[in-house]
PDB file of N, CA and C in Angstrom:
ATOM      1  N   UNK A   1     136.078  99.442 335.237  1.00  0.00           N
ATOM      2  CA  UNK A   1     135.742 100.681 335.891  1.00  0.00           C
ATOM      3  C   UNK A   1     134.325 100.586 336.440  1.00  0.00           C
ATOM      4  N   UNK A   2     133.918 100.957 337.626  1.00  0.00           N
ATOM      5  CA  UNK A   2     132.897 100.886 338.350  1.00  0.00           C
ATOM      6  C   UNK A   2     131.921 102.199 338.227  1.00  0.00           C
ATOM      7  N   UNK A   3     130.825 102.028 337.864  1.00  0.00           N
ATOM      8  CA  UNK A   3     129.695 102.850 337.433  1.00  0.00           C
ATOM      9  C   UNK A   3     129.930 104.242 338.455  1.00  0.00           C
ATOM     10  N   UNK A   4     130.594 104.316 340.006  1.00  0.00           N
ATOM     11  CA  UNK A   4     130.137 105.550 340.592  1.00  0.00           C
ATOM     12  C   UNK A   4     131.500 105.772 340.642  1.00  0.00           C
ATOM     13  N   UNK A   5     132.680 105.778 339.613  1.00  0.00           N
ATOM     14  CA  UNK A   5     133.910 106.628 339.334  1.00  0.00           C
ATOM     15  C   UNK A   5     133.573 107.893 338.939  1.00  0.00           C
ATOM     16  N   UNK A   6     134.149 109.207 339.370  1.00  0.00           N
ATOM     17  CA  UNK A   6     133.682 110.446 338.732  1.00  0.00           C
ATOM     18  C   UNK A   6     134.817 110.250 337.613  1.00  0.00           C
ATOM     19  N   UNK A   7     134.144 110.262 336.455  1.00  0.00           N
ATOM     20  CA  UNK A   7     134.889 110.502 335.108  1.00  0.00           C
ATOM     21  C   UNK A   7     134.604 111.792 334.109  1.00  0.00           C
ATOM     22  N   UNK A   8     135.379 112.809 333.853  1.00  0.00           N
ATOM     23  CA  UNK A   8     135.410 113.950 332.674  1.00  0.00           C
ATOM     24  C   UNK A   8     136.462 113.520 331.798  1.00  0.00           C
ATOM     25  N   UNK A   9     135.901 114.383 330.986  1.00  0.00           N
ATOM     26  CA  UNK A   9     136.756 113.937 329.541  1.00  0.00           C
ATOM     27  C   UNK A   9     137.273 115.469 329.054  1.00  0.00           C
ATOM     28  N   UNK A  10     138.590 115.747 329.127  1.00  0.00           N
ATOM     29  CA  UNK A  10     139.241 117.016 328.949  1.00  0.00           C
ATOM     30  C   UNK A  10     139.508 116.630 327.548  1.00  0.00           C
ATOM     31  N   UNK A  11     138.685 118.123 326.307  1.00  0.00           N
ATOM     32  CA  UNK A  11     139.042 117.524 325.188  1.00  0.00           C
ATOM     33  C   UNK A  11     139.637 119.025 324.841  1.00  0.00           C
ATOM     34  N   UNK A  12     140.850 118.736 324.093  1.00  0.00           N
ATOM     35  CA  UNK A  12     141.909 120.268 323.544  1.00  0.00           C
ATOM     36  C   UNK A  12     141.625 119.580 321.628  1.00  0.00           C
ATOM     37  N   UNK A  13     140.687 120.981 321.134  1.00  0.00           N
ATOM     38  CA  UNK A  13     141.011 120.660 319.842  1.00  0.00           C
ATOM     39  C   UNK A  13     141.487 122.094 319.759  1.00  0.00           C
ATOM     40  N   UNK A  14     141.602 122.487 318.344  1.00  0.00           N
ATOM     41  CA  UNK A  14     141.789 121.665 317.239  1.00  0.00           C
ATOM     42  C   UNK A  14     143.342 121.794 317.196  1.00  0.00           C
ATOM     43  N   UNK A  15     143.963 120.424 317.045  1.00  0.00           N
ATOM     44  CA  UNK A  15     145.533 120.347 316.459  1.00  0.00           C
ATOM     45  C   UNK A  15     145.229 119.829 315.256  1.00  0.00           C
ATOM     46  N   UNK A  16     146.264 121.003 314.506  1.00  0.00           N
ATOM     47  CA  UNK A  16     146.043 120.829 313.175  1.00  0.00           C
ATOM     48  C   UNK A  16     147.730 119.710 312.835  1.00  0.00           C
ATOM     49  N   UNK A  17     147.318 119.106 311.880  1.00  0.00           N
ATOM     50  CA  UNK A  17     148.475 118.413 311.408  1.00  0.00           C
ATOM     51  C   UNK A  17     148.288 117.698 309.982  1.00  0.00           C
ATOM     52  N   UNK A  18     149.747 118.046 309.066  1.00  0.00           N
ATOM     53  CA  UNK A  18     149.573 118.254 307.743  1.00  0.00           C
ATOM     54  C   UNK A  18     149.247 117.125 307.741  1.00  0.00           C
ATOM     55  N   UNK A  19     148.712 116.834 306.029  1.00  0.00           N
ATOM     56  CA  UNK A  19     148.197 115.805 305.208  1.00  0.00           C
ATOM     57  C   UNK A  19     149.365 115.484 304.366  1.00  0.00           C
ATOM     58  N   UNK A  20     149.855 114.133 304.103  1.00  0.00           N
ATOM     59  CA  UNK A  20     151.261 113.438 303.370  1.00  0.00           C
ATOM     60  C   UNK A  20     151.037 114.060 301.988  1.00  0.00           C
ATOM     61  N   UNK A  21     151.680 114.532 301.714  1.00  0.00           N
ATOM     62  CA  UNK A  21     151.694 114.659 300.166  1.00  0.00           C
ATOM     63  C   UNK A  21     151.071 116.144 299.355  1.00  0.00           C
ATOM     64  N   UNK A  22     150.118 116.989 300.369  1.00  0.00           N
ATOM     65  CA  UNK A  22     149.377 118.096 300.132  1.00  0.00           C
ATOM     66  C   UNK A  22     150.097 119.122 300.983  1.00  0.00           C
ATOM     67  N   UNK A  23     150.674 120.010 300.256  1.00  0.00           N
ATOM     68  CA  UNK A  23     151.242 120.867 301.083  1.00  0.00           C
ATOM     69  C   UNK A  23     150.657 122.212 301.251  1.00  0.00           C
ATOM     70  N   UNK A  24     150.513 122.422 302.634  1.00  0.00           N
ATOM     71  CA  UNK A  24     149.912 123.446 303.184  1.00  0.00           C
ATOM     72  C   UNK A  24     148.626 123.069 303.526  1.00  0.00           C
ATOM     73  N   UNK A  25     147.961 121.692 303.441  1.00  0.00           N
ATOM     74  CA  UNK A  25     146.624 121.444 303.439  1.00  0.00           C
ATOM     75  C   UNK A  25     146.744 120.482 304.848  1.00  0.00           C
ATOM     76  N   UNK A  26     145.607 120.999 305.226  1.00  0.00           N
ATOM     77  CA  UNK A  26     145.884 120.366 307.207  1.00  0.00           C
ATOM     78  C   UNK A  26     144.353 120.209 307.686  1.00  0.00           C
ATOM     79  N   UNK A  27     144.670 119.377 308.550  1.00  0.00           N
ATOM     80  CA  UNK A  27     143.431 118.424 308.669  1.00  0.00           C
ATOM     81  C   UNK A  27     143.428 118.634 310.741  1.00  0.00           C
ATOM     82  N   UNK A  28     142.092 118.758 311.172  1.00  0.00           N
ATOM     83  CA  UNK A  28     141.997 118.912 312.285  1.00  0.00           C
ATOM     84  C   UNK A  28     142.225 117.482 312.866  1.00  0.00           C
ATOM     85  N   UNK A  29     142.633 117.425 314.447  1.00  0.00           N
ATOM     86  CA  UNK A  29     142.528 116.082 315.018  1.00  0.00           C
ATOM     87  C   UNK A  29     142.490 116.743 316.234  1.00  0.00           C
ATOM     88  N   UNK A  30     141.757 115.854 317.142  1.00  0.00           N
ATOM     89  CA  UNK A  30     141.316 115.958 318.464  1.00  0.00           C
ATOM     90  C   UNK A  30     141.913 115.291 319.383  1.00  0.00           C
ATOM     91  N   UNK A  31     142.267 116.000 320.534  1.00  0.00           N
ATOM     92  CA  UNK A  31     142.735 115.352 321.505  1.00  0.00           C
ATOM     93  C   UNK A  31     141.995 115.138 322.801  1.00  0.00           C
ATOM     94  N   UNK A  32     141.577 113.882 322.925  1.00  0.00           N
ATOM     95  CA  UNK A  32     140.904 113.697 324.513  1.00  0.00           C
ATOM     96  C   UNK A  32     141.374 112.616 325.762  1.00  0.00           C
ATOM     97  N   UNK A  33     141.595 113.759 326.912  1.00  0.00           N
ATOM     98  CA  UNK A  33     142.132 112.664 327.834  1.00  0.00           C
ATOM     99  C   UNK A  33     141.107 112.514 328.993  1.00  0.00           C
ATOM    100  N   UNK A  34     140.868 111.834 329.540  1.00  0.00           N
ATOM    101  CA  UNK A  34     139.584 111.556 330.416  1.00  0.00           C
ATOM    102  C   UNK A  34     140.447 111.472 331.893  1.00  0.00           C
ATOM    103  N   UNK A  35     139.950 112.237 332.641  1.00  0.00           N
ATOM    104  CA  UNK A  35     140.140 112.876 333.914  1.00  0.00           C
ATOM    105  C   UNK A  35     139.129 111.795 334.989  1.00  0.00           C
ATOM    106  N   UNK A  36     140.078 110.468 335.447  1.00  0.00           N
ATOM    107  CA  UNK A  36     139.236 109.984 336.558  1.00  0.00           C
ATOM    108  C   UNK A  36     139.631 110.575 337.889  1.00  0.00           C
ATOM    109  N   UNK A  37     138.403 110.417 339.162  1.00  0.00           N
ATOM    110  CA  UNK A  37     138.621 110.534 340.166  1.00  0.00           C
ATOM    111  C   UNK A  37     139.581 111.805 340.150  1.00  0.00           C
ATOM    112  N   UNK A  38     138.915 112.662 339.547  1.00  0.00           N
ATOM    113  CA  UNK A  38     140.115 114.051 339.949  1.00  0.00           C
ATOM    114  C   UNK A  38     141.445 114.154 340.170  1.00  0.00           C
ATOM    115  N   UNK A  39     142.044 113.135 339.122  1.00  0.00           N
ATOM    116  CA  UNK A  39     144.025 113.324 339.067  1.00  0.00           C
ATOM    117  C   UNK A  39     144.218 113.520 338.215  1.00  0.00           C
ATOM    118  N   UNK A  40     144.465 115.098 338.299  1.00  0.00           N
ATOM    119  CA  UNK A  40     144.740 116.036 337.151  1.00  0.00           C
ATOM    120  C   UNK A  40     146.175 115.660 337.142  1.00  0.00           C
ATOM    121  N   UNK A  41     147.155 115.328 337.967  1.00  0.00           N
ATOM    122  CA  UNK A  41     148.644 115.414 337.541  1.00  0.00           C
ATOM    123  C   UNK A  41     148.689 114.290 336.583  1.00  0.00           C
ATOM    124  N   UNK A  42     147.824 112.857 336.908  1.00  0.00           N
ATOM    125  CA  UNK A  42     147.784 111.557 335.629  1.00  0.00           C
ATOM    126  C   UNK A  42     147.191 112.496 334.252  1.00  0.00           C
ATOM    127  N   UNK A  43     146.093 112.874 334.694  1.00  0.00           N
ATOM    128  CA  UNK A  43     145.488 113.373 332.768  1.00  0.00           C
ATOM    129  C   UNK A  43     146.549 114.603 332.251  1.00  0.00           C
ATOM    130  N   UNK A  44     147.303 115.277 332.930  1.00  0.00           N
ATOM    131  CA  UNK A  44     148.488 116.043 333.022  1.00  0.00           C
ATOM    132  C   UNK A  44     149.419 115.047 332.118  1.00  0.00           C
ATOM    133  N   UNK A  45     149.744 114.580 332.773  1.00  0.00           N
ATOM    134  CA  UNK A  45     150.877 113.547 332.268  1.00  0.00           C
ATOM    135  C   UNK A  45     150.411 112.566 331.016  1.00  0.00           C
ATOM    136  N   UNK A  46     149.330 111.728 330.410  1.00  0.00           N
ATOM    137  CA  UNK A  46     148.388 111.723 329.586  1.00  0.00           C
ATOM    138  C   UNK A  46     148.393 112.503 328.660  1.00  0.00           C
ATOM    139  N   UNK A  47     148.376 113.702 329.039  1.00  0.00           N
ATOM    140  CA  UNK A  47     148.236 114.900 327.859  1.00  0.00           C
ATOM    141  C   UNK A  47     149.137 115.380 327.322  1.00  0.00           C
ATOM    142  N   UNK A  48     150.166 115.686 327.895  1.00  0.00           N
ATOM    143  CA  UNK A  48     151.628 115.647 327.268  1.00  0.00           C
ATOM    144  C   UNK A  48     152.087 114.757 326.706  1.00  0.00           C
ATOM    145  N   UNK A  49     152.029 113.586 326.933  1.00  0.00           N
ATOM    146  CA  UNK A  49     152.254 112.592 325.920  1.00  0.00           C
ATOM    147  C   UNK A  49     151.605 112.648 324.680  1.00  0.00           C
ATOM    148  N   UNK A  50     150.377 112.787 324.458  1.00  0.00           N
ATOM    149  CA  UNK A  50     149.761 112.573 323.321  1.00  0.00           C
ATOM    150  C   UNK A  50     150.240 113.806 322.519  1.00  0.00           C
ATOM    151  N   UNK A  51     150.458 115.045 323.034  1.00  0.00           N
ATOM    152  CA  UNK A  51     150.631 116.246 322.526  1.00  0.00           C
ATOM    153  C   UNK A  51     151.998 116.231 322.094  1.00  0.00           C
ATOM    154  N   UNK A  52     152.870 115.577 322.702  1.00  0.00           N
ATOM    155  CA  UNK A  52     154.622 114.696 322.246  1.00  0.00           C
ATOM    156  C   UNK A  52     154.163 114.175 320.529  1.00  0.00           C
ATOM    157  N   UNK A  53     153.517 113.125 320.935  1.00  0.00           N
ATOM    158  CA  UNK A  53     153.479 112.396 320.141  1.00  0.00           C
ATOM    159  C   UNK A  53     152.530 112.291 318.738  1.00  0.00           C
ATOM    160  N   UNK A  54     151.671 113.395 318.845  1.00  0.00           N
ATOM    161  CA  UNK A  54     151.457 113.729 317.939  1.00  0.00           C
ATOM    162  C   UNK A  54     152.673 115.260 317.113  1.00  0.00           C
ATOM    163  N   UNK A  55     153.322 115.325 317.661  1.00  0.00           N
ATOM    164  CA  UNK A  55     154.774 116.499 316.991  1.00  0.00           C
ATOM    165  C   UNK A  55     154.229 117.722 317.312  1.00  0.00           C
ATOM    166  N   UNK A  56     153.638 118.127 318.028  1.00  0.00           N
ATOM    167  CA  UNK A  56     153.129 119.262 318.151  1.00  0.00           C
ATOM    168  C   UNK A  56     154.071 120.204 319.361  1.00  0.00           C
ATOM    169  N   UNK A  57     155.073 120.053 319.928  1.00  0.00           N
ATOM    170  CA  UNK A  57     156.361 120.035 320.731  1.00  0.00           C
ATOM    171  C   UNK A  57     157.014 120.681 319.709  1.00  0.00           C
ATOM    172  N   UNK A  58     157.185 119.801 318.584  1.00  0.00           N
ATOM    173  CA  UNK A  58     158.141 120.021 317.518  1.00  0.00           C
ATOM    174  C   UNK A  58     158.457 121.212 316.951  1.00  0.00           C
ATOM    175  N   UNK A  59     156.724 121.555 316.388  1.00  0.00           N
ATOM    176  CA  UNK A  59     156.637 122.253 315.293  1.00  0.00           C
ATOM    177  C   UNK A  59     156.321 123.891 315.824  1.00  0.00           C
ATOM    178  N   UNK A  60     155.972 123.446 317.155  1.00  0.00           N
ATOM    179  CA  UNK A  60     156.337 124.625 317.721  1.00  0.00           C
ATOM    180  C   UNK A  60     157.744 125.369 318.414  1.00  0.00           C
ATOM    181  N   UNK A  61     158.437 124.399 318.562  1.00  0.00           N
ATOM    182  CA  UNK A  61     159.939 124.459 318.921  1.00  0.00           C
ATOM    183  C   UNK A  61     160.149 125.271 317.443  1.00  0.00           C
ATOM    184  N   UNK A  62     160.097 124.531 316.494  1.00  0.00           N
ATOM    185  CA  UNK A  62     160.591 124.966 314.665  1.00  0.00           C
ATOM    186  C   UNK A  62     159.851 126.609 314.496  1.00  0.00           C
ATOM    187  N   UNK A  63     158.770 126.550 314.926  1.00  0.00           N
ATOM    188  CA  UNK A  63     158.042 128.248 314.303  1.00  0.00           C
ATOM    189  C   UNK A  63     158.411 129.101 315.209  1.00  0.00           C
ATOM    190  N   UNK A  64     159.336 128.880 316.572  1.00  0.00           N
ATOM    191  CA  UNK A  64     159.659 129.827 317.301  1.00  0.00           C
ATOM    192  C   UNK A  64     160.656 130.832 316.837  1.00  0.00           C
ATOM    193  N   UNK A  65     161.401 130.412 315.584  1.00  0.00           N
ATOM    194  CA  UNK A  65     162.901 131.588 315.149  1.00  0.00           C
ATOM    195  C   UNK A  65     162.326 130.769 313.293  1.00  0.00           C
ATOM    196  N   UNK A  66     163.147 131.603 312.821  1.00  0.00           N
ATOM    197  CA  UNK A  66     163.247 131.942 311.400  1.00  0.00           C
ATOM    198  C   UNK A  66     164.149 130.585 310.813  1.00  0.00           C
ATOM    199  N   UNK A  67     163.852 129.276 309.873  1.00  0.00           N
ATOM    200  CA  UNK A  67     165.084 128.751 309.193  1.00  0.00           C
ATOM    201  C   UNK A  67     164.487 129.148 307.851  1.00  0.00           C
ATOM    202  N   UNK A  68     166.306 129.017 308.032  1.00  0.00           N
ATOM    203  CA  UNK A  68     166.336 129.631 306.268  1.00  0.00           C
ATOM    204  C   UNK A  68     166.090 128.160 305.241  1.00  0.00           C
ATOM    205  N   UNK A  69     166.036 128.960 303.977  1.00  0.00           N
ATOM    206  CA  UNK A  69     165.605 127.296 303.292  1.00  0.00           C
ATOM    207  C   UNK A  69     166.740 126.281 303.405  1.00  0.00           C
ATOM    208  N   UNK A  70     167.495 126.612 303.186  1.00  0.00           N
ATOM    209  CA  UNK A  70     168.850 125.793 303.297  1.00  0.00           C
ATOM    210  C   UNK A  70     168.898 125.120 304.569  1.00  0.00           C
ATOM    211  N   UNK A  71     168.468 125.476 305.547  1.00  0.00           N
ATOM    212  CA  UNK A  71     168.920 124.671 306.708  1.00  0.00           C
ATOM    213  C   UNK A  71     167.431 123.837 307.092  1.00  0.00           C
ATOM    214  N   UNK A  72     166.324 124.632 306.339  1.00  0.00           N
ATOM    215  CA  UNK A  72     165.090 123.528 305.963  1.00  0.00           C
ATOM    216  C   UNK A  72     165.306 121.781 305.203  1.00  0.00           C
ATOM    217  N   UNK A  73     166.156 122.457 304.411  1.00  0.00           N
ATOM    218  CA  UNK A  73     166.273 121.443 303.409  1.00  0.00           C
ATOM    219  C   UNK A  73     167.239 120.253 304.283  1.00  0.00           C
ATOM    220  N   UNK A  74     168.219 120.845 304.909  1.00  0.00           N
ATOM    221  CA  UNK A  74     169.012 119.789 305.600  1.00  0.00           C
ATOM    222  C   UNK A  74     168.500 118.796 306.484  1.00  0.00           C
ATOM    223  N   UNK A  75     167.295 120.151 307.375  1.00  0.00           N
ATOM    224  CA  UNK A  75     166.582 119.221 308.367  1.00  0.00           C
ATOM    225  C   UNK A  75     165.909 117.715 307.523  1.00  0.00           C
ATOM    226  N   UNK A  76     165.298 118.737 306.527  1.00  0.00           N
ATOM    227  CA  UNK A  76     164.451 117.605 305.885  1.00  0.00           C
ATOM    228  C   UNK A  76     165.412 116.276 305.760  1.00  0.00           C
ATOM    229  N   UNK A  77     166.683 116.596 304.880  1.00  0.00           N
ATOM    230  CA  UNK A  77     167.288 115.327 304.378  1.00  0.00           C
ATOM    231  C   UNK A  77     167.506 114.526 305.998  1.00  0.00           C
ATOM    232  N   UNK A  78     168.130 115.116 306.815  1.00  0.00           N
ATOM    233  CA  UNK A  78     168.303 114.334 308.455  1.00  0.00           C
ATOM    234  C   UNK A  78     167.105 113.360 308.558  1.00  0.00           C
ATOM    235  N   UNK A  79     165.856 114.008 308.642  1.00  0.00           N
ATOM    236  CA  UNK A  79     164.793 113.278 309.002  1.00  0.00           C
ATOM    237  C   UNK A  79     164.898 111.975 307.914  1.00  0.00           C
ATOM    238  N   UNK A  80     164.680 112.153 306.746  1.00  0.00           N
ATOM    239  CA  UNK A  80     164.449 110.923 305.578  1.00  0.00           C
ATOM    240  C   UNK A  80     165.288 110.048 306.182  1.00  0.00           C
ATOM    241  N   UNK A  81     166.509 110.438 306.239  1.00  0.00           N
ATOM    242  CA  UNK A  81     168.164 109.693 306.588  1.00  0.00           C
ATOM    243  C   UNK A  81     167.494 108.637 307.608  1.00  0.00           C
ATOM    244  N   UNK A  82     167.052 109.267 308.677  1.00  0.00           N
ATOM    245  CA  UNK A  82     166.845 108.576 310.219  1.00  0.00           C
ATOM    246  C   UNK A  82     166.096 107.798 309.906  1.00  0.00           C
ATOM    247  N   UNK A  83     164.762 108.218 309.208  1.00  0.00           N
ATOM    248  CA  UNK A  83     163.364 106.992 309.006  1.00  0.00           C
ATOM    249  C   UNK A  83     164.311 106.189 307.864  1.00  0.00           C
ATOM    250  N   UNK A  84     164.831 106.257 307.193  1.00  0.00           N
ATOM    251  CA  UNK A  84     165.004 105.004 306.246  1.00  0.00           C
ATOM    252  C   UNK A  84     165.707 104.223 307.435  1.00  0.00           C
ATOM    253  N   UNK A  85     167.313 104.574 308.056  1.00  0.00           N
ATOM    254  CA  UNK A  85     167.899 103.657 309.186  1.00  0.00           C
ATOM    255  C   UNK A  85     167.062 102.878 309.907  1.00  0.00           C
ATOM    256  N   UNK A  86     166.079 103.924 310.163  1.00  0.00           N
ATOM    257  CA  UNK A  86     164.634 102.880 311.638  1.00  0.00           C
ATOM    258  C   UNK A  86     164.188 101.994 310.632  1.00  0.00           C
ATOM    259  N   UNK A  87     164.107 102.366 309.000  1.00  0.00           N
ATOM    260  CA  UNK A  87     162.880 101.399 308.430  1.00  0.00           C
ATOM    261  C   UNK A  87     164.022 100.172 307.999  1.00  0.00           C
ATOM    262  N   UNK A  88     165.069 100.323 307.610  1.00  0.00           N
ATOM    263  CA  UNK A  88     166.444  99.352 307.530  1.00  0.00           C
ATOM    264  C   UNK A  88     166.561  97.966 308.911  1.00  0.00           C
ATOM    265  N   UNK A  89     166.425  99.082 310.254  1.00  0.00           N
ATOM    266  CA  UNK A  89     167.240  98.273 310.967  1.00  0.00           C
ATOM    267  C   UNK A  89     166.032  96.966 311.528  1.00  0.00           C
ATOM    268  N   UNK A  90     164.398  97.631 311.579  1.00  0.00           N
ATOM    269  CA  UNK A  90     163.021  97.184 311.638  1.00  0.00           C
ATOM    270  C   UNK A  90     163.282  95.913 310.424  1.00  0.00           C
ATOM    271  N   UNK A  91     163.660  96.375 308.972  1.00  0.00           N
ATOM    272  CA  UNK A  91     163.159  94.899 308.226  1.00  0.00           C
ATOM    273  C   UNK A  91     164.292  93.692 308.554  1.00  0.00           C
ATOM    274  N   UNK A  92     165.611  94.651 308.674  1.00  0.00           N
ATOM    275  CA  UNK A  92     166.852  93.362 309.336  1.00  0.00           C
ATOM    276  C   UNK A  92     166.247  92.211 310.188  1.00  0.00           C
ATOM    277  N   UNK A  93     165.199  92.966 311.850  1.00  0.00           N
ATOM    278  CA  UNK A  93     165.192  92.957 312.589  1.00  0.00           C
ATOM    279  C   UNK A  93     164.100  91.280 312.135  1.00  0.00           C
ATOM    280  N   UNK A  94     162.929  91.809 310.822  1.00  0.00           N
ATOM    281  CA  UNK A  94     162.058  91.061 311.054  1.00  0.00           C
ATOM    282  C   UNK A  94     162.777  89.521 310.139  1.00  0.00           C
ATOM    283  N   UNK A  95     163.725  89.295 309.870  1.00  0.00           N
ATOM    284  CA  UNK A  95     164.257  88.706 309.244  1.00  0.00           C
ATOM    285  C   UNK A  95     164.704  87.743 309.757  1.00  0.00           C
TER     286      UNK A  95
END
């Protein structure tokens, strides 16, 4: 990158996101995407990703309506289910 690029740095805090094992206890993290040469549709696109990928899509999709515990609990077991398959098909894979 060449010294006379106009560069800003668009920073969105605070996303909060839980801590493994402590429940209800949440830890800030920062998000910064740096805005060159004024293409907001790239740091646009940049920013949604990170905001994907940190679950924050998710968990707001989830706090929009009411689950009951029961269908908490299912989600939960789905999720475990899926990461063990990914973590299964990953050690096959490294084999």
């Amino acid at each position: 990158m060449q010294d006379n690029d106009n560069v800003e740095v668009l920073t969105i805090w605070p996303v909060t996101r839980r801590l493994k094992g402590k429940k209800g206890a949440r830890n800030l993290k920062e998000i910064q995407v740096k805005v060159i040469d004024n293409d907001i549709e790239k740091a646009m696109r940049i920013l949604k990703k990170k905001i994907q990928n940190d679950g924050l899509f998710k968990r707001l999709k989830l706090k929009k309506s009411y689950e009951k515990p029961s269908e908490y609990r299912r989600r939960k077991m789905r999720e475990a289910l899926r990461r063990e398959r990914i973590a299964a098909a990953k050690a096959r894979h490294r084999r």
